[in-house]
N, C-alpha and C. Protein backbone atom coordinates (compact mmCIF):
# COMPACT_ATOMS: atom_id res chain seq x y z
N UNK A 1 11.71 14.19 14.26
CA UNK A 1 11.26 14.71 12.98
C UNK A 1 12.10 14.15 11.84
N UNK A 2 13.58 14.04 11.89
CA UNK A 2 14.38 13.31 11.07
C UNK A 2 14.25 11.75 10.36
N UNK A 3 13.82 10.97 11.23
CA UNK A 3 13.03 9.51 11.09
C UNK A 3 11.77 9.89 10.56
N UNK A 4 10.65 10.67 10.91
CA UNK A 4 9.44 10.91 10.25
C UNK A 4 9.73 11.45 8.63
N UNK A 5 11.09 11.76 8.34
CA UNK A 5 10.98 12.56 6.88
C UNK A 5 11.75 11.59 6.35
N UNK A 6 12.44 10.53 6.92
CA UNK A 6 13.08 9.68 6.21
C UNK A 6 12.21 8.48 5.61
N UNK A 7 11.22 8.29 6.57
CA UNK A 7 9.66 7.27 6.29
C UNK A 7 9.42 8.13 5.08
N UNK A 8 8.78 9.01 5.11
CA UNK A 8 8.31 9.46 3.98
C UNK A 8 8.86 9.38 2.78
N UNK A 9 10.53 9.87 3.09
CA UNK A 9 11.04 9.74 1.76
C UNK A 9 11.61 8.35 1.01
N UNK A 10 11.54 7.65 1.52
CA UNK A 10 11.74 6.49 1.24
C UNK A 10 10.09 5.92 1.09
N UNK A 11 8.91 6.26 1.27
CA UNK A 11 7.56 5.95 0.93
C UNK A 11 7.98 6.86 -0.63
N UNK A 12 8.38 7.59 -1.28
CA UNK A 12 8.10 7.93 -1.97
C UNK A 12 9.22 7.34 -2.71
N UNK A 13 10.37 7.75 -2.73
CA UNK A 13 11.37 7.22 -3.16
C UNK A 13 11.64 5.88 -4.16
N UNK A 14 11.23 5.17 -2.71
CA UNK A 14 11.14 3.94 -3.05
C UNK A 14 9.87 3.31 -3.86
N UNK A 15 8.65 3.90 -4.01
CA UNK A 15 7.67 3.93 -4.83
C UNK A 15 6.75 2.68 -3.66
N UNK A 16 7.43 2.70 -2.51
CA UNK A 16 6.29 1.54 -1.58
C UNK A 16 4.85 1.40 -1.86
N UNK A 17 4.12 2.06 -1.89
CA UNK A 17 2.66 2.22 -2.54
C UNK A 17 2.42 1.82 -3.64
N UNK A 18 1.69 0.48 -3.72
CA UNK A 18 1.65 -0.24 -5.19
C UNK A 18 -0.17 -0.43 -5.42
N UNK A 19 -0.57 -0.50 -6.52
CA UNK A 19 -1.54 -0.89 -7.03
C UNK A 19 -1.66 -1.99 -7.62
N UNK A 20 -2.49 -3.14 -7.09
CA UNK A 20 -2.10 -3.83 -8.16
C UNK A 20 -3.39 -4.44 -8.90
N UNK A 21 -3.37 -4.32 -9.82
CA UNK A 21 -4.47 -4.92 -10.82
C UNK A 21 -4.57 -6.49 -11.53
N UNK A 22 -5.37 -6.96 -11.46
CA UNK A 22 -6.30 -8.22 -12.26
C UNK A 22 -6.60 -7.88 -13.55
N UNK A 23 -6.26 -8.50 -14.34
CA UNK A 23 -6.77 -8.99 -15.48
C UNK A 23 -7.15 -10.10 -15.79
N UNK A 24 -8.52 -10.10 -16.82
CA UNK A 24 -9.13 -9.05 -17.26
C UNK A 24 -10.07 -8.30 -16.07
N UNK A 25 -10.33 -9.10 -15.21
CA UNK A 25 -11.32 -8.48 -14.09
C UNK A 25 -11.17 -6.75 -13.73
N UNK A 26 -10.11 -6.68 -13.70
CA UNK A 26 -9.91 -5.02 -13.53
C UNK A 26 -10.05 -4.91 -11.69
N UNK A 27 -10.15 -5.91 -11.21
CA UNK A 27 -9.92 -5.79 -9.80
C UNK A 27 -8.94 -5.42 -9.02
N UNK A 28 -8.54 -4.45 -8.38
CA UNK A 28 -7.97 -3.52 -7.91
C UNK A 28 -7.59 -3.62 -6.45
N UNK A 29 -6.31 -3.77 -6.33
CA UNK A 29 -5.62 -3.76 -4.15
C UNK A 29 -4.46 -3.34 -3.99
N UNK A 30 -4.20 -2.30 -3.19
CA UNK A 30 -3.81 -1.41 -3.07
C UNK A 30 -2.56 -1.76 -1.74
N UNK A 31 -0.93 -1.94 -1.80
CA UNK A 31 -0.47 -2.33 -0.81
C UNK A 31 0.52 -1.11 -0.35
N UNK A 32 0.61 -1.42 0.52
CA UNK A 32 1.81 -0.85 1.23
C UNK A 32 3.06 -1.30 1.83
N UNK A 33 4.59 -1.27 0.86
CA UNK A 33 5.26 -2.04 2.12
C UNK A 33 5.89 -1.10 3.23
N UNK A 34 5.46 -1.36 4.48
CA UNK A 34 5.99 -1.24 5.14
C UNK A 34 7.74 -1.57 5.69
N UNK A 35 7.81 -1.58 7.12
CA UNK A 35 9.03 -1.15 7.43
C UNK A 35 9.37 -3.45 7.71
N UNK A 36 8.65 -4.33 7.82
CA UNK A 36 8.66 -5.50 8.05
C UNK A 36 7.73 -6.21 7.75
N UNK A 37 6.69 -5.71 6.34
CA UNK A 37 5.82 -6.14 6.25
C UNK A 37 5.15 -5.53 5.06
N UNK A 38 4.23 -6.05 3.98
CA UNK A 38 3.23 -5.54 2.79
C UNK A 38 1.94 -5.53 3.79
N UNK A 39 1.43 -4.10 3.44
CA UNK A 39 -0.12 -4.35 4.16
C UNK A 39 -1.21 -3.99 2.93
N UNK A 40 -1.96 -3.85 3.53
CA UNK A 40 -3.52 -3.70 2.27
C UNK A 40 -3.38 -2.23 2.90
N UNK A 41 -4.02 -1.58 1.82
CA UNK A 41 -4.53 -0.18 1.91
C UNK A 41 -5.25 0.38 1.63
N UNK A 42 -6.22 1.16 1.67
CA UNK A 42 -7.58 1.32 1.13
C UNK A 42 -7.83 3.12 1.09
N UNK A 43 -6.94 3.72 0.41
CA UNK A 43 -7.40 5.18 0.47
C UNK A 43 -8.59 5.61 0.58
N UNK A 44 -9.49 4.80 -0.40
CA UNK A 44 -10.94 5.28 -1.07
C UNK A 44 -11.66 5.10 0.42
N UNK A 45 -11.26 4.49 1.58
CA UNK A 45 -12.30 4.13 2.71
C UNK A 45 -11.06 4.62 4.01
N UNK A 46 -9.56 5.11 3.77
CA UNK A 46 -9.36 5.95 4.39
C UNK A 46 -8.57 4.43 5.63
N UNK A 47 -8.39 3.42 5.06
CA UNK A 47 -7.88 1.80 5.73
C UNK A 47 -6.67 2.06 5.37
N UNK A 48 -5.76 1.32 6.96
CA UNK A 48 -4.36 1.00 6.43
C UNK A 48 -4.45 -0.60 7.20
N UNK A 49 -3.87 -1.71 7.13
CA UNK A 49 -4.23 -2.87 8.02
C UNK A 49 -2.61 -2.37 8.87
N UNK A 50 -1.58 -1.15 8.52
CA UNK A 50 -0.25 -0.86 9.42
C UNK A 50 -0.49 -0.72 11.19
N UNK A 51 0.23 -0.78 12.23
CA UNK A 51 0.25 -0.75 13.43
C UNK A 51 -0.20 0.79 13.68
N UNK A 52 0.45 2.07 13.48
CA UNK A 52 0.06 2.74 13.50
C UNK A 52 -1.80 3.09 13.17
N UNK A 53 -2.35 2.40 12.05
CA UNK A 53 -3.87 2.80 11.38
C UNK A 53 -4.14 2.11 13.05
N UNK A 54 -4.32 0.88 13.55
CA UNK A 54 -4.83 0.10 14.20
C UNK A 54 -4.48 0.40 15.66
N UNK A 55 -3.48 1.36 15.84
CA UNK A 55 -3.48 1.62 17.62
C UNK A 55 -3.98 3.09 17.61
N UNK A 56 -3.71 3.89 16.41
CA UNK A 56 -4.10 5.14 16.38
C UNK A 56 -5.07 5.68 15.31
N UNK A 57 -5.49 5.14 14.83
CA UNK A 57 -6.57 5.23 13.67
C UNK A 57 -5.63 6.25 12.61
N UNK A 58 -4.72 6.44 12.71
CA UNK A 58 -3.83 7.44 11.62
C UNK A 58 -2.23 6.70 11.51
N UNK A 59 -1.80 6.29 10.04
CA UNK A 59 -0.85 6.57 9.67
C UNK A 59 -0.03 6.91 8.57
N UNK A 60 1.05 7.19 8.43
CA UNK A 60 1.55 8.17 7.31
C UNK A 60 1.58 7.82 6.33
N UNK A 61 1.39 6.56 5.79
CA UNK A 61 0.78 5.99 4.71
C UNK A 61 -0.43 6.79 4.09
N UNK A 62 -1.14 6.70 4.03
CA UNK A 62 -2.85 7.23 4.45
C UNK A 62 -2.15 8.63 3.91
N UNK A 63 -1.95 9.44 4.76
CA UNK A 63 -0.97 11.39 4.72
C UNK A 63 -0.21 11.38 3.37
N UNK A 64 -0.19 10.39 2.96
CA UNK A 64 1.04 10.95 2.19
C UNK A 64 0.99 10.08 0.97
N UNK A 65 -0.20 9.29 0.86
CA UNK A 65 -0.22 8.92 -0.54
C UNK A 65 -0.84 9.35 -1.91
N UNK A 66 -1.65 10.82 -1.22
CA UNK A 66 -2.21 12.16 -2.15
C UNK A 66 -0.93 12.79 -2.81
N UNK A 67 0.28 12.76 -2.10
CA UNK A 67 1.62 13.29 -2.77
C UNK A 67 2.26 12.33 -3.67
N UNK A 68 2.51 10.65 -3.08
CA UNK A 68 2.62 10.08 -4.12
C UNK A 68 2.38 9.54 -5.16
N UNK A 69 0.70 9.99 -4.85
CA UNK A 69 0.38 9.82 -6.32
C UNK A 69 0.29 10.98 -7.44
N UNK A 70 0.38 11.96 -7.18
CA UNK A 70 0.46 13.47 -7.51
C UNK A 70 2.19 13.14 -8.22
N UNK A 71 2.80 12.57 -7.42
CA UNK A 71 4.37 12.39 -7.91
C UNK A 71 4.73 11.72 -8.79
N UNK A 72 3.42 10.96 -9.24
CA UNK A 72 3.74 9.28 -9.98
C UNK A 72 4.77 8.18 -9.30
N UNK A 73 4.57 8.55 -7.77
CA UNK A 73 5.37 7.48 -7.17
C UNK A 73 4.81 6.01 -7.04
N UNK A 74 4.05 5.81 -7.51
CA UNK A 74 3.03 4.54 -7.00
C UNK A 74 3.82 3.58 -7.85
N UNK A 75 4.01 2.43 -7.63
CA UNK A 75 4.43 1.24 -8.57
C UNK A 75 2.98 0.42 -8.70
N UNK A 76 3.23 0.41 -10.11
CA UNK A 76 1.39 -0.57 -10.54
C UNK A 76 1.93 -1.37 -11.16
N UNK A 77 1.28 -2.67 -10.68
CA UNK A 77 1.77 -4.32 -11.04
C UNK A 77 0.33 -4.86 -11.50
N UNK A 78 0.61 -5.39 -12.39
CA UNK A 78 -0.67 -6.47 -13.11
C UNK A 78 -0.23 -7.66 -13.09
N UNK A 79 -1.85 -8.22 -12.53
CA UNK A 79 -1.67 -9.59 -12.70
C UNK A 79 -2.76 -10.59 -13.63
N UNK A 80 -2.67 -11.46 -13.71
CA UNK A 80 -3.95 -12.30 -13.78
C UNK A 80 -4.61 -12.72 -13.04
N UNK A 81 -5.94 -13.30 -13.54
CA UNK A 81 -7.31 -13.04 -12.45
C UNK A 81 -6.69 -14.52 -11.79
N UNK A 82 -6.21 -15.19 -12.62
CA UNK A 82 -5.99 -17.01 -11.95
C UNK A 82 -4.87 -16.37 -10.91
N UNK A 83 -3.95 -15.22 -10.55
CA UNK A 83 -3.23 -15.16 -9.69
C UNK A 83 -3.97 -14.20 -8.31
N UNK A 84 -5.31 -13.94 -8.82
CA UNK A 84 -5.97 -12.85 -7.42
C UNK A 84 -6.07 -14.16 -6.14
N UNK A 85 -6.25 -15.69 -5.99
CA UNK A 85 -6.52 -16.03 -4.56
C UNK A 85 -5.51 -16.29 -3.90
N UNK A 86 -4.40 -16.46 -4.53
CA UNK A 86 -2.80 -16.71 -3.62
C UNK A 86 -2.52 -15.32 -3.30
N UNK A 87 -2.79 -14.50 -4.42
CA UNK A 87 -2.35 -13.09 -3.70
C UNK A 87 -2.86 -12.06 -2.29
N UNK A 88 -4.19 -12.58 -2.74
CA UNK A 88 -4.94 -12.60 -1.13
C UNK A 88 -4.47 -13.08 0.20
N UNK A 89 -4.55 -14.73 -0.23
CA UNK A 89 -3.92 -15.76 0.98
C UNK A 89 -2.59 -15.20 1.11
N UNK A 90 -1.91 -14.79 0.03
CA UNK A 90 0.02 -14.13 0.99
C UNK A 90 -0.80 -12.47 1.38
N UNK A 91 -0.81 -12.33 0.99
CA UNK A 91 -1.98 -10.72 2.04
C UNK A 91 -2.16 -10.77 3.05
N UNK A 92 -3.15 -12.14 3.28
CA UNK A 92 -3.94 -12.17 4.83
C UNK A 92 -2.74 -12.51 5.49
N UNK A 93 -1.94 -13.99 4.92
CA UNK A 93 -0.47 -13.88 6.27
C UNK A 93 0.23 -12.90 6.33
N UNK A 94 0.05 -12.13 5.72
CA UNK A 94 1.05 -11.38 6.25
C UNK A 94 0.34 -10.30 7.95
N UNK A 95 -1.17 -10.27 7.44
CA UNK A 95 -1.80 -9.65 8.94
C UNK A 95 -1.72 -10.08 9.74
């Protein structure tokens, strides 16, 4: 239980849950860093691309990002639209 509240608090803490936006497009992706890794995240469809979403269809990402955003823990980064296909391509390597 001690490791499970330390994930969390450091998911919040640390503001791991980022949004990040396109301009002007307004296009919107949603990451998570993990513990060795940034993943995609998809609240609105309930997606994590983390080990946990994918061996167990649940992880604490997902649980617990209704609190950090309630907390204003989220870090939101803008970019430009000329920077959305590299940001993708470092996305997908990282899956």
């Amino acid at each position: 239980m001690d490791s499970q509240f330390k994930k969390i608090d450091s998911l919040l803490s640390e503001k791991r849950i980022k949004l990040h936006t396109f301009e002007p497009s307004n296009r919107k992706i949603w990451t998570v860093v993990g513990t060795d890794r940034e993943y995609w995240f998809n609240p609105d469809l309930g997606f994590c691309s983390c080990p946990g979403y994918y061996f167990n269809n649940k992880c604490y990402h997902l649980e617990f990002f209704t609190l950090a955003k309630t907390k204003n823990q989220i870090e939101l980064i803008t970019f430009s639209d000329d920077e959305y296909e590299s940001f993708i391509n470092s996305l997908i390597s990282e899956l």
